[in-house]
Protein backbone atom coordinates (compact mmCIF):
# COMPACT_ATOMS: atom_id res chain seq x y z
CA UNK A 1 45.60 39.09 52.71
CA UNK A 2 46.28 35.46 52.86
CA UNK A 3 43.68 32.87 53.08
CA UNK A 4 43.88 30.00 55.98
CA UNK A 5 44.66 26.55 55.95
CA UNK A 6 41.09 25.45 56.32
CA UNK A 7 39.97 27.31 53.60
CA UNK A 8 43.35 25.91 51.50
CA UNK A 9 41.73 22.51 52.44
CA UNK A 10 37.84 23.53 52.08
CA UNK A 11 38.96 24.99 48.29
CA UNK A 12 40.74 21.79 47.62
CA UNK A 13 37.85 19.43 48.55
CA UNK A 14 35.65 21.67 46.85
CA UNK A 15 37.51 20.98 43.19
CA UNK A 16 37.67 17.07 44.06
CA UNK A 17 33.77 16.87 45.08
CA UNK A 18 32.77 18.57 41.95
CA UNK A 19 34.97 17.25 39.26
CA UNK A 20 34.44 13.79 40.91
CA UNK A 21 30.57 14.18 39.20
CA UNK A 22 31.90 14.94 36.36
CA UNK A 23 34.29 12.02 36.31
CA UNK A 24 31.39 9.61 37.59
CA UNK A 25 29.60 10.14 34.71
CA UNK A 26 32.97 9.77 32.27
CA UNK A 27 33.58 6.00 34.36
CA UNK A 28 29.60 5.59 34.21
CA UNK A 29 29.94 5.94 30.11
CA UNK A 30 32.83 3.82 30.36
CA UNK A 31 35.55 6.13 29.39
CA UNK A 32 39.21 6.15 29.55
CA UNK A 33 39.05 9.22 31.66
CA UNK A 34 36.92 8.41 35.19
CA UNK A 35 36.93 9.71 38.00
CA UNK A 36 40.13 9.79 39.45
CA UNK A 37 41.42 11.64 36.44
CA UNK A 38 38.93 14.20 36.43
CA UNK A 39 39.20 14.81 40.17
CA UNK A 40 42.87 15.17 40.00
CA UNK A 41 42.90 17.23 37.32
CA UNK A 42 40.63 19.60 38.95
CA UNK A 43 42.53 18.93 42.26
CA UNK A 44 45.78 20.34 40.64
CA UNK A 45 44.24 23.12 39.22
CA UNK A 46 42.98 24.32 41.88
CA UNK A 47 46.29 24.04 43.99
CA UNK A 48 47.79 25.67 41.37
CA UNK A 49 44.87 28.89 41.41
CA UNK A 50 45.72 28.89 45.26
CA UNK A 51 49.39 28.81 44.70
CA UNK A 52 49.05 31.73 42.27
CA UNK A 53 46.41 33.62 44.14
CA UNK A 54 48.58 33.95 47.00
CA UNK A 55 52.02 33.84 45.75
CA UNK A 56 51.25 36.38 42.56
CA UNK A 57 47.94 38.04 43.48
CA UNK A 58 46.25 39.88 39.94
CA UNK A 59 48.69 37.56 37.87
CA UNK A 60 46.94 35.50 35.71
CA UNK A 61 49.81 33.67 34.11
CA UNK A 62 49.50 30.65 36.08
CA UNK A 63 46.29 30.16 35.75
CA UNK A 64 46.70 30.75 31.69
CA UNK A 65 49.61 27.71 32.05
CA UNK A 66 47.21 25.68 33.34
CA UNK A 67 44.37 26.03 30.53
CA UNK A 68 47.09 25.00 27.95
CA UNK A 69 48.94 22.46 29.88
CA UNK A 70 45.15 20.95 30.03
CA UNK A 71 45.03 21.26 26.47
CA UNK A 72 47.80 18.47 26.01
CA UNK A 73 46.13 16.42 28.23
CA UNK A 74 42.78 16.50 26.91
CA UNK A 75 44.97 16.03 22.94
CA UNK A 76 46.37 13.18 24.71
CA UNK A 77 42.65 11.69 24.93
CA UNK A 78 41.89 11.94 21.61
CA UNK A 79 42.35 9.11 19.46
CA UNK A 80 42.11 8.14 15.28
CA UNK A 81 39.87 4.83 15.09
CA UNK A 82 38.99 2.00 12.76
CA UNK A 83 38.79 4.52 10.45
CA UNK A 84 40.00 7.83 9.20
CA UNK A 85 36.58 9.55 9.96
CA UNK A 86 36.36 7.73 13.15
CA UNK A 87 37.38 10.77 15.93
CA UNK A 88 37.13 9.68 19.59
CA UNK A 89 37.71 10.70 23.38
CA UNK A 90 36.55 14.44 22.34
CA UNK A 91 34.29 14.73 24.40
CA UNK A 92 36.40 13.17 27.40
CA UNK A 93 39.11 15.71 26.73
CA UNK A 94 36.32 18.15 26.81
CA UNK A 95 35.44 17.53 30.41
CA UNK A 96 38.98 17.58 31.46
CA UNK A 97 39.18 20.56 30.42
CA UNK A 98 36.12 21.56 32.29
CA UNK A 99 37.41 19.66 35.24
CA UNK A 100 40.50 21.98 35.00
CA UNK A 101 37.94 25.15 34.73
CA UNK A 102 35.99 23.68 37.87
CA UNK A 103 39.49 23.50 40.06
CA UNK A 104 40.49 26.70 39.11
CA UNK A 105 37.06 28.24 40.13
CA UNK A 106 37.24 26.25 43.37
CA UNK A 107 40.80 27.01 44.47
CA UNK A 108 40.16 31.12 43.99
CA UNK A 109 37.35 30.52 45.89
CA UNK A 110 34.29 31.07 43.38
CA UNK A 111 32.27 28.27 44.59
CA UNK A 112 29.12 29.40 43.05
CA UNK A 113 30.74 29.12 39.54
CA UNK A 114 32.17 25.51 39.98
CA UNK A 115 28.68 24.39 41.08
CA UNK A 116 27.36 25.58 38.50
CA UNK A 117 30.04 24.81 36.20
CA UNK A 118 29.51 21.45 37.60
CA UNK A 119 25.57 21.52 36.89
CA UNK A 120 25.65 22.29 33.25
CA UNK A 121 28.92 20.48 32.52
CA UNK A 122 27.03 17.19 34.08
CA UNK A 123 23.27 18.25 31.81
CA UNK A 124 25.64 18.56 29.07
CA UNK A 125 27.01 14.97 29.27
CA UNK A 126 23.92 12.70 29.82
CA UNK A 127 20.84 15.19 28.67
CA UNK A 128 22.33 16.14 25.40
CA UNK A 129 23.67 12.41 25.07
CA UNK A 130 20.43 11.34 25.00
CA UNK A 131 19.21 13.97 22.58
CA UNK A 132 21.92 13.48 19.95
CA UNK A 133 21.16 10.08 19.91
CA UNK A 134 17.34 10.23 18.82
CA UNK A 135 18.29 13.12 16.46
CA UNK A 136 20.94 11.13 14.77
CA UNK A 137 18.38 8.26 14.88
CA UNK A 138 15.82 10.67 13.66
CA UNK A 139 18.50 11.53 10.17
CA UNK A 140 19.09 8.07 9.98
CA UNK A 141 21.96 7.28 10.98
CA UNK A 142 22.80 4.66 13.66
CA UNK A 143 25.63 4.27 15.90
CA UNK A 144 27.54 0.55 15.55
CA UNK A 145 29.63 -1.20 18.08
CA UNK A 146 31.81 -4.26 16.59
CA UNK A 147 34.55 -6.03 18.49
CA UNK A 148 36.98 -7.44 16.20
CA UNK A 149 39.14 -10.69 16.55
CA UNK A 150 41.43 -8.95 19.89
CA UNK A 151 38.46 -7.75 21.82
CA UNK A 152 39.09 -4.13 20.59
CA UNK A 153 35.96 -2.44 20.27
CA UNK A 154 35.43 -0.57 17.20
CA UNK A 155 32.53 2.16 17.04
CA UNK A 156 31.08 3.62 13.53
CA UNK A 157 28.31 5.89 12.74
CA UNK A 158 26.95 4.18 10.01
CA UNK A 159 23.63 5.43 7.81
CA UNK A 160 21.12 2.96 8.58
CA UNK A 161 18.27 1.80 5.52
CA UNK A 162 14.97 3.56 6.25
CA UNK A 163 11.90 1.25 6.49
């Protein structure tokens, strides 16, 4: 019934691997959340899907505890800026949550999932960065970096004057 200490450690590295892509891309963007977050985010879920695997097998409590406990993290990443319209780190809390999805998979042993989790979690981040840039650039509106007097970076989406 139990699973072996190899496959404990396998499961583990597994959920680190993976949600260490995700993370790259999260440090490559320059993010709060790189990835050492990421992969110990995923590296606690996924100790925590073993733990309740074999402690409370067909109990999916633990596993439930984990989604919202991520939820507080990923709240904690979200931040008010410059302005009141101004909403960032969503997308960072996004993939912790996914990085928390991706550990879980891993650590019950669904490898197939967190690779593919993985996969489209990483297509979603830098494809479908890409593309919402040139649409937004497409409806006119541009996206504004400005540092003010303390270094802080401030970003806007501003409408930009057509040609």
């Amino acid at each position: 019934m139990g699973i072996s200490e190899q496959q404990v450690i396998s499961r583990l590295f597994v959920a680190l691997l993976l949600s260490g892509i995700i993370g790259f891309e999260r440090e490559r963007a320059h993010k709060s959340a790189g990835m050492r977050t990421h992969a110990l985010v995923a590296l606690g879920s996924a100790l925590f899907a073993v733990i309740a695997a074999e402690a409370f097998p067909g109990q999916g409590i633990l596993i439930a505890d984990i989604i919202v406990g991520i939820g507080f993290i990923g709240g904690a990443a979200i931040t008010r800026g410059a302005t009141k319209h101004l909403i960032t780190g969503a997308t960072t809390a996004s993939s912790l949550w996914l990085a928390a999805g991706i550990g879980i998979a891993a650590g019950l042993g669904y490898n197939f999932i967190a690779v593919a989790a993985t996969m489209i979690g990483y297509i979603v981040l830098t494809v479908f960065w890409h593309i919402e840039k040139k649409i937004a650039w497409r409806m006119g509106y541009g996206h504004l970096k400005m540092m003010d007097q303390l270094g802080l970076i401030h970003e806007h989406n501003a409408k930009r004057k057509k040609p």
